[in-house]
C-alpha atoms as a PDB file:
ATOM      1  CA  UNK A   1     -28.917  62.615  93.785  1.00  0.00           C
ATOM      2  CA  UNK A   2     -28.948  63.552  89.695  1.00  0.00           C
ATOM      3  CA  UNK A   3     -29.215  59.566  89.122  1.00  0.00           C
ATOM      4  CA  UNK A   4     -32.473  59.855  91.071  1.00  0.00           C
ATOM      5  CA  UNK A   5     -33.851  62.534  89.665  1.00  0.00           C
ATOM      6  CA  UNK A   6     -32.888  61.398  86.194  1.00  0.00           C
ATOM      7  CA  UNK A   7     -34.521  57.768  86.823  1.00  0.00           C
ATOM      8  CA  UNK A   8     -38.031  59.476  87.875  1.00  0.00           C
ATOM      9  CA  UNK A   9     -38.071  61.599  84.598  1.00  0.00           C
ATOM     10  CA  UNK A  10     -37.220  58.733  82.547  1.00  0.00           C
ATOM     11  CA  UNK A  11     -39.220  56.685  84.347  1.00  0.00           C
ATOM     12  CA  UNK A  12     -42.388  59.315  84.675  1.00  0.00           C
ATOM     13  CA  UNK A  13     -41.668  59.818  80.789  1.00  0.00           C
ATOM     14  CA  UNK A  14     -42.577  56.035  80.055  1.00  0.00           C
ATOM     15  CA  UNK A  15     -45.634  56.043  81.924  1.00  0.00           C
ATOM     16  CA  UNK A  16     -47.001  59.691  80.784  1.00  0.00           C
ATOM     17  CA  UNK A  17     -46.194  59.165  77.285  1.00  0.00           C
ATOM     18  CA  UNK A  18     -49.281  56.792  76.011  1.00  0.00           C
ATOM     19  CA  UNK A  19     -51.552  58.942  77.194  1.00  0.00           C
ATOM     20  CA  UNK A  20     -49.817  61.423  74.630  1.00  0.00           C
ATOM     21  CA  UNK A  21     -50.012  58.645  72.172  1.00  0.00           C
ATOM     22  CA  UNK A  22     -53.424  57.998  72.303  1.00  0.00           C
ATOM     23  CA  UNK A  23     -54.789  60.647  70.816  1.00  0.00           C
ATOM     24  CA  UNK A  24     -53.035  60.001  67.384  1.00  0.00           C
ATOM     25  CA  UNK A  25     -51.034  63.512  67.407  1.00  0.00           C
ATOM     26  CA  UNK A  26     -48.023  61.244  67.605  1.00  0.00           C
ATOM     27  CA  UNK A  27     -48.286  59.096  64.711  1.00  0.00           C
ATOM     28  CA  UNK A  28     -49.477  62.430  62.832  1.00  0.00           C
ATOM     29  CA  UNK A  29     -46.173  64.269  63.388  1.00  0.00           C
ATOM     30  CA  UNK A  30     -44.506  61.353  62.821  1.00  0.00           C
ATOM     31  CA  UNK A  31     -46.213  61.344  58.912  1.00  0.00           C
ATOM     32  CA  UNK A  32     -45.533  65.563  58.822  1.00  0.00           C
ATOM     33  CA  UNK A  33     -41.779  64.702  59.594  1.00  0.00           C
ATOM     34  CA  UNK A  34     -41.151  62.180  57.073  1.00  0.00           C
ATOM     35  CA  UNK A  35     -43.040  63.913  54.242  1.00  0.00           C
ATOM     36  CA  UNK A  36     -41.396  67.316  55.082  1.00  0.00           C
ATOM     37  CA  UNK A  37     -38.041  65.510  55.162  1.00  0.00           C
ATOM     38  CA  UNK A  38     -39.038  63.787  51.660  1.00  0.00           C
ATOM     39  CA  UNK A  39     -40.187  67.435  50.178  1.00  0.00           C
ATOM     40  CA  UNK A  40     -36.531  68.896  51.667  1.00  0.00           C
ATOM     41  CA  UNK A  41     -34.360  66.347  50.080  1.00  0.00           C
ATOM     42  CA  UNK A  42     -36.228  66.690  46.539  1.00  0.00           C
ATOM     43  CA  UNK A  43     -35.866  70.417  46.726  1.00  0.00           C
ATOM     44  CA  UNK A  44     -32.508  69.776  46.744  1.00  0.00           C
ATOM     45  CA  UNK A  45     -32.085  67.317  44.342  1.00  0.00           C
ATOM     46  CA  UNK A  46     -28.520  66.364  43.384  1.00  0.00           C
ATOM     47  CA  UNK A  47     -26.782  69.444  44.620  1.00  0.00           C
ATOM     48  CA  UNK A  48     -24.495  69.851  41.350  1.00  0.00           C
ATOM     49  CA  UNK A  49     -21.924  72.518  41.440  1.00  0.00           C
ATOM     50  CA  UNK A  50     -18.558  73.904  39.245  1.00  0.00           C
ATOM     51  CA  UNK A  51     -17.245  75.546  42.385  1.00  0.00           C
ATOM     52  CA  UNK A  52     -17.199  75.995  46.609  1.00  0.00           C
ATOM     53  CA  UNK A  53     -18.943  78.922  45.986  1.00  0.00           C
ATOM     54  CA  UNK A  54     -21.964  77.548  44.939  1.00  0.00           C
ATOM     55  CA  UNK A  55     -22.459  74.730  48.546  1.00  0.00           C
ATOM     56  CA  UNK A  56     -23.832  75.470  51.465  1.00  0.00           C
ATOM     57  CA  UNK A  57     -25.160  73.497  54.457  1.00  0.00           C
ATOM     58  CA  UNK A  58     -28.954  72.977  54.893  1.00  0.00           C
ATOM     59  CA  UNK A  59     -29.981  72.509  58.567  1.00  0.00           C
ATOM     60  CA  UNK A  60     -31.788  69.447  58.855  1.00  0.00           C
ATOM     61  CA  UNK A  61     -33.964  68.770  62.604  1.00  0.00           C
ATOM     62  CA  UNK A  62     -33.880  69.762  65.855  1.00  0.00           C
ATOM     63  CA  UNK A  63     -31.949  68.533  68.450  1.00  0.00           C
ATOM     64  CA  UNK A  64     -33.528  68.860  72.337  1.00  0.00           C
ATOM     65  CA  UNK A  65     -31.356  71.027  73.132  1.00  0.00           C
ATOM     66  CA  UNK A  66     -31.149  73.041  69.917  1.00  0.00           C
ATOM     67  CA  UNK A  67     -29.811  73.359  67.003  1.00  0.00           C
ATOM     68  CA  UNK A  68     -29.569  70.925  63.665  1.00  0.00           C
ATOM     69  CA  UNK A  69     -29.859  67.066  64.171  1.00  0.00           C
ATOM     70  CA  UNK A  70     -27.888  67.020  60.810  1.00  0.00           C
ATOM     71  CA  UNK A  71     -26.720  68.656  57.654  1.00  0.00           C
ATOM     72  CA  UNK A  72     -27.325  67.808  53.680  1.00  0.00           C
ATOM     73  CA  UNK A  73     -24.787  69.400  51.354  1.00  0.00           C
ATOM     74  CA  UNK A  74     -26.807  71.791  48.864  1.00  0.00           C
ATOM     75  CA  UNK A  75     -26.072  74.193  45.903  1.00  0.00           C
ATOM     76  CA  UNK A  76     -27.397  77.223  44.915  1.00  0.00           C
ATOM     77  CA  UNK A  77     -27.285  75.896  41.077  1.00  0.00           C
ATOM     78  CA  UNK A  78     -29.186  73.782  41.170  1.00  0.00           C
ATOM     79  CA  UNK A  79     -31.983  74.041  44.135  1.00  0.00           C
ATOM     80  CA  UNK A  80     -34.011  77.710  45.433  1.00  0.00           C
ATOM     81  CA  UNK A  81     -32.421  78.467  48.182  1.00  0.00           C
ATOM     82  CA  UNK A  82     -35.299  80.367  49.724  1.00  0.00           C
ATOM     83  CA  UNK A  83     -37.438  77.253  49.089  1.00  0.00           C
ATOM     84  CA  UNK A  84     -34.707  74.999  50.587  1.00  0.00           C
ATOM     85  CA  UNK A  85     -34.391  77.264  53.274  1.00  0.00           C
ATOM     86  CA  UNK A  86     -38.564  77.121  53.945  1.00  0.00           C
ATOM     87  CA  UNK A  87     -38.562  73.348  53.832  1.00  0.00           C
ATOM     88  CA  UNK A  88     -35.830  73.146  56.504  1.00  0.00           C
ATOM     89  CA  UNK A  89     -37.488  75.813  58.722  1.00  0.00           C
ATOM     90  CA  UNK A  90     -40.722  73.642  58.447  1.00  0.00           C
ATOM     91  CA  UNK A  91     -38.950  70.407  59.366  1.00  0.00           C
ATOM     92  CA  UNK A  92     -37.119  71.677  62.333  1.00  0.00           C
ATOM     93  CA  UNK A  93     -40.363  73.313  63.791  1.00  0.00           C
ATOM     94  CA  UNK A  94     -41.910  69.734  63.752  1.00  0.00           C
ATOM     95  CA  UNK A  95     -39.304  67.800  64.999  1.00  0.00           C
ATOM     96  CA  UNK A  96     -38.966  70.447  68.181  1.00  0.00           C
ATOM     97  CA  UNK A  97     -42.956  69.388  68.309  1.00  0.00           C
ATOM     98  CA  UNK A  98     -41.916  66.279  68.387  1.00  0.00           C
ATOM     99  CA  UNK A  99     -38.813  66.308  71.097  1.00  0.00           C
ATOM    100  CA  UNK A 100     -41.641  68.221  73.128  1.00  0.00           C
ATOM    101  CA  UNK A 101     -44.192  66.310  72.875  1.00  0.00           C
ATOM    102  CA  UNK A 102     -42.036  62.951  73.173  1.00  0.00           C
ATOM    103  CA  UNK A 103     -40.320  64.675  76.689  1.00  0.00           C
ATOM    104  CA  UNK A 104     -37.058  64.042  74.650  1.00  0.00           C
ATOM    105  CA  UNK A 105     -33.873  65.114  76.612  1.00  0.00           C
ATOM    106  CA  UNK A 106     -30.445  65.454  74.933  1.00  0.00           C
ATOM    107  CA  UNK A 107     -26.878  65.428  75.358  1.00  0.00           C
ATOM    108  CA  UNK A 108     -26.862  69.287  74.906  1.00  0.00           C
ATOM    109  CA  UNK A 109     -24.245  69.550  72.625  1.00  0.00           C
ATOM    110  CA  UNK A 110     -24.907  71.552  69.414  1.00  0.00           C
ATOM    111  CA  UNK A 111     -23.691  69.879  66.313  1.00  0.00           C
ATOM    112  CA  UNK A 112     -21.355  72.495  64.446  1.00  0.00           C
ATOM    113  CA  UNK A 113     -22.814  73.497  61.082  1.00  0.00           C
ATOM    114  CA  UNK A 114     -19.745  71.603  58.687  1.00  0.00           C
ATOM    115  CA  UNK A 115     -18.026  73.096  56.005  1.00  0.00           C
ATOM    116  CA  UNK A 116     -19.149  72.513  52.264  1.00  0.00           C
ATOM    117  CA  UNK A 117     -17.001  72.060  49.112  1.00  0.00           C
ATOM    118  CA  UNK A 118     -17.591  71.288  45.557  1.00  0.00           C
ATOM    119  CA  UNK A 119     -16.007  68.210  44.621  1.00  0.00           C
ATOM    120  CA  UNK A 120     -14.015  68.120  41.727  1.00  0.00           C
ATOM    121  CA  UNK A 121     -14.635  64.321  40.434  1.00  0.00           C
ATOM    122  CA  UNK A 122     -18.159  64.304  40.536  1.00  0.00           C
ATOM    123  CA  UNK A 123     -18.979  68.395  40.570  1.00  0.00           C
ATOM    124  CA  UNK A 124     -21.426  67.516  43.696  1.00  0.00           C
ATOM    125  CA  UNK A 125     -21.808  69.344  46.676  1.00  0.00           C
ATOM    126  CA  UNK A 126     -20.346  67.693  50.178  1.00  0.00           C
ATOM    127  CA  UNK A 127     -19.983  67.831  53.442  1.00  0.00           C
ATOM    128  CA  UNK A 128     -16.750  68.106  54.519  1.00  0.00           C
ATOM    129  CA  UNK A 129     -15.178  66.939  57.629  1.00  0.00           C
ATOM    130  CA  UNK A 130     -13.514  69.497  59.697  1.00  0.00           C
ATOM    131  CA  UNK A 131     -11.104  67.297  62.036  1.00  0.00           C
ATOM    132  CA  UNK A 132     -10.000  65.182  58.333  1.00  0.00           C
ATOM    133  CA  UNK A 133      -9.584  68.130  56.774  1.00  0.00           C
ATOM    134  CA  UNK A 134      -7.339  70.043  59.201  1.00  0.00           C
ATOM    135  CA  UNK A 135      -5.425  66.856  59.565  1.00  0.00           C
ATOM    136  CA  UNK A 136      -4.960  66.522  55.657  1.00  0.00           C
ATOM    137  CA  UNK A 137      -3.853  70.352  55.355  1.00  0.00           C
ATOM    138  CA  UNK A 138      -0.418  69.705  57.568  1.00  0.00           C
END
């Protein structure tokens, strides 16, 4: 019985959608998203650091569902935090505009915020991955 309901919502979702588009509000949060995402990744810059302390993960997105579509590694040496923090805020609110007004449905699994570290051959900011890392500490 889900199948069926899932096949009308997908299927009402293709049909209702145009009208959505026609207006232009589409292609207009589609320009917002990209140029917010632009200004966020040039407020961060090249997220230089001399230690772990100085990383943290910016929340990039929204999922349907909530939370982050992604992370960028960041420092707080290099790139204002609050301004960072702003951008990212900004972003998020018009991608869930966007998942709303798209009648995007997700997978409803929130994407853990990763752990950050300063790398010590380039002095960069990265992401690090949880599962390799674990694995790597035994």
């Amino acid at each position: 019985m889900w199948r069926i309901d899932w096949c009308v919502a997908v299927l009402a979702g293709a049909f209702l959608a145009p009208a959505a588009w026609a207006d232009g509000s589409v292609d207009k949060l589609a320009r917002q998203e990209a140029a917010q995402r632009q200004a966020l990744e040039a407020a961060i810059g090249t997220p230089r650091c001399s230690a772990d302390s100085a990383c943290w993960a910016v929340p990039v997105g929204a999922r349907p569902c909530g939370g982050a579509e992604a992370y960028l590694p960041a420092s707080r040496e290099t790139s204002a935090a609050t301004k960072v923090q702003a951008l990212a805020k900004a972003h998020a609110a018009t991608r869930k505009a966007q998942n709303a007004q798209g009648g995007r449905m997700g997978i409803c699994m929130v994407l853990p915020e990763p752990a950050v570290r300063c790398a010590p051959s380039t002095q960069r900011c990265e992401l690090v991955d949880t599962e390799a890392g674990a694995a790597n500490a035994r």
